[in-house]
PDB file of N, CA and C in Angstrom:
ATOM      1  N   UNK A   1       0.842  -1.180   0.000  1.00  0.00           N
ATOM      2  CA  UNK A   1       0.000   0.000   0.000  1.00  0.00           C
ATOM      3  C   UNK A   1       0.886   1.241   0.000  1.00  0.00           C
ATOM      4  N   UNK A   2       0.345   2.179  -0.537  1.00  0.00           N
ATOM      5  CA  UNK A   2       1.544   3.149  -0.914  1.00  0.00           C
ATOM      6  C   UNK A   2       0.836   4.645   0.026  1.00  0.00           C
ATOM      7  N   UNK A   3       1.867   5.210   1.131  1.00  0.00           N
ATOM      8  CA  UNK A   3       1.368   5.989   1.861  1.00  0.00           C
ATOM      9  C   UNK A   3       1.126   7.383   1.022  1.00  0.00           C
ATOM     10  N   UNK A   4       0.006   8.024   1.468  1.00  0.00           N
ATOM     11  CA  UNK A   4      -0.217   9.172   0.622  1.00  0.00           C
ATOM     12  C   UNK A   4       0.244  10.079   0.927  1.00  0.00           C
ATOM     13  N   UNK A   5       0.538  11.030   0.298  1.00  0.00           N
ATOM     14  CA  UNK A   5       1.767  12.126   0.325  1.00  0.00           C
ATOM     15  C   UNK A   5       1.470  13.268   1.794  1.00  0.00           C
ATOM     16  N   UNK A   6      -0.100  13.496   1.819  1.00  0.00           N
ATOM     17  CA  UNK A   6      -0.702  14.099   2.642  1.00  0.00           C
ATOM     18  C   UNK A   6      -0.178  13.596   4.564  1.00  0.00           C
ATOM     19  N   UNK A   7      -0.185  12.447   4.517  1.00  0.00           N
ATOM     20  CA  UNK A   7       0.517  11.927   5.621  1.00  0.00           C
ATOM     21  C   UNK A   7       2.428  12.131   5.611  1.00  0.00           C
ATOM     22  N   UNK A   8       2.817  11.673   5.064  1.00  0.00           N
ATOM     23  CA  UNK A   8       4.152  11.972   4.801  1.00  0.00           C
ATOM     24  C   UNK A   8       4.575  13.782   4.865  1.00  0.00           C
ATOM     25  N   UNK A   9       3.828  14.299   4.454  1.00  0.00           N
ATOM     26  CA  UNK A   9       4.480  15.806   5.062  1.00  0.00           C
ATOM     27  C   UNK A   9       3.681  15.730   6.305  1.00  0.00           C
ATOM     28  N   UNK A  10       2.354  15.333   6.729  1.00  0.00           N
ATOM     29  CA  UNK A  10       2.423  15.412   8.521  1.00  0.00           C
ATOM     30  C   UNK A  10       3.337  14.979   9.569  1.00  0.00           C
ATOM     31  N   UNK A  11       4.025  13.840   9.197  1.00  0.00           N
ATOM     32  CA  UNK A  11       4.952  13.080   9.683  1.00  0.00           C
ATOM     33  C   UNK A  11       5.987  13.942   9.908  1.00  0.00           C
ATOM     34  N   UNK A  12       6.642  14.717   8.445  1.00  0.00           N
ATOM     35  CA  UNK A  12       7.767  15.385   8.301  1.00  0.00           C
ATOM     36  C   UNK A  12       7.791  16.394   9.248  1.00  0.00           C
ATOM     37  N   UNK A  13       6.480  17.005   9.188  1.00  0.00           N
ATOM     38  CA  UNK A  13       6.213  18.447  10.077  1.00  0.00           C
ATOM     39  C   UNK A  13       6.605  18.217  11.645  1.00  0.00           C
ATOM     40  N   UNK A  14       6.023  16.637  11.797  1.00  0.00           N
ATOM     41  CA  UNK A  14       6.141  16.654  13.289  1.00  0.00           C
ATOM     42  C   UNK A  14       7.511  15.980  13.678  1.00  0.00           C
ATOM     43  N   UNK A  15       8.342  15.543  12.586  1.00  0.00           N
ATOM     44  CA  UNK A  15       9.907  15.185  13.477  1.00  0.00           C
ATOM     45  C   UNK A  15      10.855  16.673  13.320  1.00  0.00           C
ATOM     46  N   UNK A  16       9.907  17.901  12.086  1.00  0.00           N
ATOM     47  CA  UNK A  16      10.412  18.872  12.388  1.00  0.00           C
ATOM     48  C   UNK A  16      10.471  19.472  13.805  1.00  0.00           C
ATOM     49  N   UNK A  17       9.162  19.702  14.141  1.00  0.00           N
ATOM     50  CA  UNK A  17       9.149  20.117  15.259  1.00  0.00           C
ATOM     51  C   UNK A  17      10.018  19.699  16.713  1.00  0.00           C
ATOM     52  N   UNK A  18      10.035  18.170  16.300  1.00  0.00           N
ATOM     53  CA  UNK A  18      10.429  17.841  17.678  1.00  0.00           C
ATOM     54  C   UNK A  18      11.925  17.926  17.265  1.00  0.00           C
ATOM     55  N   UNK A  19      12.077  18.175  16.366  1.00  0.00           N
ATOM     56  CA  UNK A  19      13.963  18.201  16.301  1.00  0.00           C
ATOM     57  C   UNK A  19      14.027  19.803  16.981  1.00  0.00           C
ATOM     58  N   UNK A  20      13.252  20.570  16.905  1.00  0.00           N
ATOM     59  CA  UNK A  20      13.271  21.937  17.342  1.00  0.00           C
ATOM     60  C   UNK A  20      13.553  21.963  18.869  1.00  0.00           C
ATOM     61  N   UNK A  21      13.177  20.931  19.318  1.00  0.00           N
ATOM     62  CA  UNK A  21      13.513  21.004  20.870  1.00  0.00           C
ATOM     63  C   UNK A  21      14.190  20.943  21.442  1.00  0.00           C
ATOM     64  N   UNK A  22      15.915  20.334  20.683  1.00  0.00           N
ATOM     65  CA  UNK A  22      17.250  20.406  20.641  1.00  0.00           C
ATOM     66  C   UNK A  22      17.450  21.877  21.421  1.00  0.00           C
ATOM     67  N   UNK A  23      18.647  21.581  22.545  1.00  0.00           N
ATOM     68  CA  UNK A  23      18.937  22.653  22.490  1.00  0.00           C
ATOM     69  C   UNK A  23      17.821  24.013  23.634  1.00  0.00           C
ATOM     70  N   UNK A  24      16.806  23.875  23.696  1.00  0.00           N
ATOM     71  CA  UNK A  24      15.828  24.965  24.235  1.00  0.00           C
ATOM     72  C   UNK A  24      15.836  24.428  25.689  1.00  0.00           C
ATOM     73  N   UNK A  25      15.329  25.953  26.387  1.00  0.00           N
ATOM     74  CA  UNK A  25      15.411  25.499  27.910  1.00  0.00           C
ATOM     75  C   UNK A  25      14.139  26.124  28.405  1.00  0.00           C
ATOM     76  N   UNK A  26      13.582  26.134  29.483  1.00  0.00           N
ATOM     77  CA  UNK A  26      12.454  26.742  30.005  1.00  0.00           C
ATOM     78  C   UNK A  26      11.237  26.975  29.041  1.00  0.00           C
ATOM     79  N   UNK A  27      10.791  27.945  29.014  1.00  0.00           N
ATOM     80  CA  UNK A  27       9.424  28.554  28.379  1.00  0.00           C
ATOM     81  C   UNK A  27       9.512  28.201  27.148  1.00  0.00           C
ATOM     82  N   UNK A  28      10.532  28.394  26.960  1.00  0.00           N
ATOM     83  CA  UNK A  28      10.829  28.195  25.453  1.00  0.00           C
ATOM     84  C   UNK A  28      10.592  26.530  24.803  1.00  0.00           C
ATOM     85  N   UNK A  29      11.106  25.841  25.453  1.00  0.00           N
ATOM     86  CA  UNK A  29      10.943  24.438  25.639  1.00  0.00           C
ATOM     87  C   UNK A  29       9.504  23.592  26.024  1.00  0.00           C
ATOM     88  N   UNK A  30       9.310  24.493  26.306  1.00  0.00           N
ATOM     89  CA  UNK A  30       7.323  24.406  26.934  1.00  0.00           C
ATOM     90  C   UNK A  30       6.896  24.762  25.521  1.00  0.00           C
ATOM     91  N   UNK A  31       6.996  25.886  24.891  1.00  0.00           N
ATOM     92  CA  UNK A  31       5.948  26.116  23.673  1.00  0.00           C
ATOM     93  C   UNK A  31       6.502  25.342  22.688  1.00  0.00           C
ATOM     94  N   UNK A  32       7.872  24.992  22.492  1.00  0.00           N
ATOM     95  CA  UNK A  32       8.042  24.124  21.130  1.00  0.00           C
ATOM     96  C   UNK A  32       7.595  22.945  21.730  1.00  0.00           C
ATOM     97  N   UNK A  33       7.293  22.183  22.637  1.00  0.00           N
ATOM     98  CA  UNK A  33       7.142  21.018  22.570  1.00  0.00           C
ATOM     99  C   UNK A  33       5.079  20.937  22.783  1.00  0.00           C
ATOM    100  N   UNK A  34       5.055  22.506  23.137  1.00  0.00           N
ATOM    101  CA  UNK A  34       3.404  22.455  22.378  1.00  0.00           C
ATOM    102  C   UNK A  34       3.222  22.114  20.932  1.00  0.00           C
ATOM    103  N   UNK A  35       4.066  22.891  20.730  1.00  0.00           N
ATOM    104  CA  UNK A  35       4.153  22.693  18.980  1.00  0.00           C
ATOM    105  C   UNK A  35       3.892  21.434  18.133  1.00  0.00           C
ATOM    106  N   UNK A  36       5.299  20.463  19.136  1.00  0.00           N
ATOM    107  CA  UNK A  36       5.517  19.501  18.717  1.00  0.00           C
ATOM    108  C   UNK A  36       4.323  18.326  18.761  1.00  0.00           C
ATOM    109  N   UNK A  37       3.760  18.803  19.978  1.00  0.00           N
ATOM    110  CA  UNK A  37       2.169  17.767  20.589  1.00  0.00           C
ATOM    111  C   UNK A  37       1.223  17.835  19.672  1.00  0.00           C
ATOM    112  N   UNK A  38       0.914  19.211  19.112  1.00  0.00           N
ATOM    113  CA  UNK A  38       0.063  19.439  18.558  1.00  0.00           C
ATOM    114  C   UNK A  38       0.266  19.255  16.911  1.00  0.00           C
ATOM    115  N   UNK A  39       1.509  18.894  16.452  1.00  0.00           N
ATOM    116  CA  UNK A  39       1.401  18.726  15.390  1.00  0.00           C
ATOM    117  C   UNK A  39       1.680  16.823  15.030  1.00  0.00           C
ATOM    118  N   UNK A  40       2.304  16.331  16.460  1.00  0.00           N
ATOM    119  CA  UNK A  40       2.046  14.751  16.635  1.00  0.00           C
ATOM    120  C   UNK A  40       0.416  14.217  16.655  1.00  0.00           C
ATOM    121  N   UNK A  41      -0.628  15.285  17.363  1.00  0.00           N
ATOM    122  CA  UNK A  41      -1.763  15.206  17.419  1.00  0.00           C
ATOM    123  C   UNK A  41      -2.422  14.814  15.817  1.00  0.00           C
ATOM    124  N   UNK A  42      -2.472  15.780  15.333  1.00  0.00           N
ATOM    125  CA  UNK A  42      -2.807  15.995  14.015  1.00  0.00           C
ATOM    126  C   UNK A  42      -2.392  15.060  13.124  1.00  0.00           C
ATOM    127  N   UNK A  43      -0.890  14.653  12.895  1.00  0.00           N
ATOM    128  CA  UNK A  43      -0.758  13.366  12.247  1.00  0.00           C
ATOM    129  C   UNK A  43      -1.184  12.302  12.703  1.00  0.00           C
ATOM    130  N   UNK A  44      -1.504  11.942  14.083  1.00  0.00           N
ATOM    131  CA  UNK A  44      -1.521  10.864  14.635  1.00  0.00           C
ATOM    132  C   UNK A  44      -3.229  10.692  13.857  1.00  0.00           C
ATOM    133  N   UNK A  45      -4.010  11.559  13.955  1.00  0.00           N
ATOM    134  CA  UNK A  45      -5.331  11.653  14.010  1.00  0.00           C
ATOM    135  C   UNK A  45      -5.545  11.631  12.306  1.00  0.00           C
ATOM    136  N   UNK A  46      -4.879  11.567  11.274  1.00  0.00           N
ATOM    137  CA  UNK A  46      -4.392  11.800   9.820  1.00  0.00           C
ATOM    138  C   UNK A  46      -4.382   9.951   9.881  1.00  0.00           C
ATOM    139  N   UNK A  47      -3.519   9.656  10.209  1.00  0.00           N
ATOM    140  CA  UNK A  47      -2.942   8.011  10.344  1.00  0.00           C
ATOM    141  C   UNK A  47      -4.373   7.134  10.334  1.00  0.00           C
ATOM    142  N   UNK A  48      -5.150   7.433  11.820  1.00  0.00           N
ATOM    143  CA  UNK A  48      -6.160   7.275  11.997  1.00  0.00           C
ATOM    144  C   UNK A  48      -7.209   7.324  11.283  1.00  0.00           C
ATOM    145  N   UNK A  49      -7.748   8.291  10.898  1.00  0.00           N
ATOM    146  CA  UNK A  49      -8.362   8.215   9.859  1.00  0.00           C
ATOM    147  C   UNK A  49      -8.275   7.329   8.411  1.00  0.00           C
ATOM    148  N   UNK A  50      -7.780   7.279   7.947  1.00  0.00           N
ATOM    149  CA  UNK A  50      -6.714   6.921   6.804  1.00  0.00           C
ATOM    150  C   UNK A  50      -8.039   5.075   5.989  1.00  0.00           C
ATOM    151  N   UNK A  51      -7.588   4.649   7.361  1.00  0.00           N
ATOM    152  CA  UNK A  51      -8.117   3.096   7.346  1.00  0.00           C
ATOM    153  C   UNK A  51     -10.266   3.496   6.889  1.00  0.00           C
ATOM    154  N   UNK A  52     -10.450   4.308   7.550  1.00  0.00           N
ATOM    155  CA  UNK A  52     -11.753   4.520   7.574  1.00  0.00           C
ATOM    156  C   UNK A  52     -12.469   5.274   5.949  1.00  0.00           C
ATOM    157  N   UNK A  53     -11.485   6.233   5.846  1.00  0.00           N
ATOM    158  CA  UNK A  53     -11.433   6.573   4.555  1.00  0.00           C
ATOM    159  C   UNK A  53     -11.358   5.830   3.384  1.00  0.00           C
ATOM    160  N   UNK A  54     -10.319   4.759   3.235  1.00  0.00           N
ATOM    161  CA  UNK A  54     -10.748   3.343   2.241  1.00  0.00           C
ATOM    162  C   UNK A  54     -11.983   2.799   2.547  1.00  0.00           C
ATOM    163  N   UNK A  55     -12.136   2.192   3.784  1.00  0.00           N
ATOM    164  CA  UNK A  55     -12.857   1.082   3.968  1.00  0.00           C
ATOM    165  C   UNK A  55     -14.700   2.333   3.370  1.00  0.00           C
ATOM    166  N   UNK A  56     -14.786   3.177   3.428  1.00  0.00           N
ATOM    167  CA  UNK A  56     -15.893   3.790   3.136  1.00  0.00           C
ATOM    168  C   UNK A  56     -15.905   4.234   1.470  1.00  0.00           C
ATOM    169  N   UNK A  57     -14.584   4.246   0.896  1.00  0.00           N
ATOM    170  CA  UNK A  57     -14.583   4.070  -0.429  1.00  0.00           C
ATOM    171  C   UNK A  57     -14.529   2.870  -0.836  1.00  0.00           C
ATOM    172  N   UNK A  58     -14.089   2.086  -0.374  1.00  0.00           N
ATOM    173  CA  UNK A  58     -13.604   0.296  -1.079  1.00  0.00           C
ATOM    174  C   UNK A  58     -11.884   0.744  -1.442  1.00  0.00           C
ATOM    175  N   UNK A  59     -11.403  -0.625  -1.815  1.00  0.00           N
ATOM    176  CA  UNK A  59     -10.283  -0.662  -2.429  1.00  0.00           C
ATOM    177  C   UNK A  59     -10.241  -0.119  -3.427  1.00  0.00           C
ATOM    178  N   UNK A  60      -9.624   0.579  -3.974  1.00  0.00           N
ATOM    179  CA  UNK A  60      -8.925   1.103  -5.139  1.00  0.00           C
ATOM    180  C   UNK A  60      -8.972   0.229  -6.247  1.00  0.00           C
ATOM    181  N   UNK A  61      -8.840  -1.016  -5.852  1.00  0.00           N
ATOM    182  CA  UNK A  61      -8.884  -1.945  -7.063  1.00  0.00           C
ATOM    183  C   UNK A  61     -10.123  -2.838  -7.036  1.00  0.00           C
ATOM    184  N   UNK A  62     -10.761  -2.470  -6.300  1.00  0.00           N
ATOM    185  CA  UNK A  62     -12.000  -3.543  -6.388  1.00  0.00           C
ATOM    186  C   UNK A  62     -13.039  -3.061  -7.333  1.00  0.00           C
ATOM    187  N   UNK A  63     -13.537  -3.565  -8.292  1.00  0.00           N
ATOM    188  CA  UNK A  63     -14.087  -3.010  -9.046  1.00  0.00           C
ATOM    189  C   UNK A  63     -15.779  -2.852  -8.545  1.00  0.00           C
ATOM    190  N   UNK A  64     -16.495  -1.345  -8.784  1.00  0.00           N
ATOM    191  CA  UNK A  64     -17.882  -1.267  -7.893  1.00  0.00           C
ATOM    192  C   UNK A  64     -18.912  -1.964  -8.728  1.00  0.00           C
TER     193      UNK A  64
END
């Protein structure tokens, strides 16, 4: 199964983020790793979806 591109930049976004946390201390370290939650959130919830979205179209190859 071939992952769709739409997931793959969520993914990207969120090891961006958390690579951002390198390095930061205090407050600062508090809001990037909001960042980072909230954009793990969002892919995680992307992933999730994903399965439900076929199964309510059918396979791709199954003919209707």
């Amino acid at each position: 199964m071939e992952v769709p591109d739409r997931l793959i930049t969520l993914h990207q976004a969120t090891e961006a983020e958390n690579s951002a946390l390198s390095g930061l201390l205090g407050e600062e370290w508090e809001r990037q790793r909001t960042r980072w939650r909230n954009a793990a959130t969002k892919s995680q919830a992307a992933i999730t979806e994903q399965p439900r979205m076929l199964s309510s179209t059918g396979p791709p190859w199954r003919p209707r």
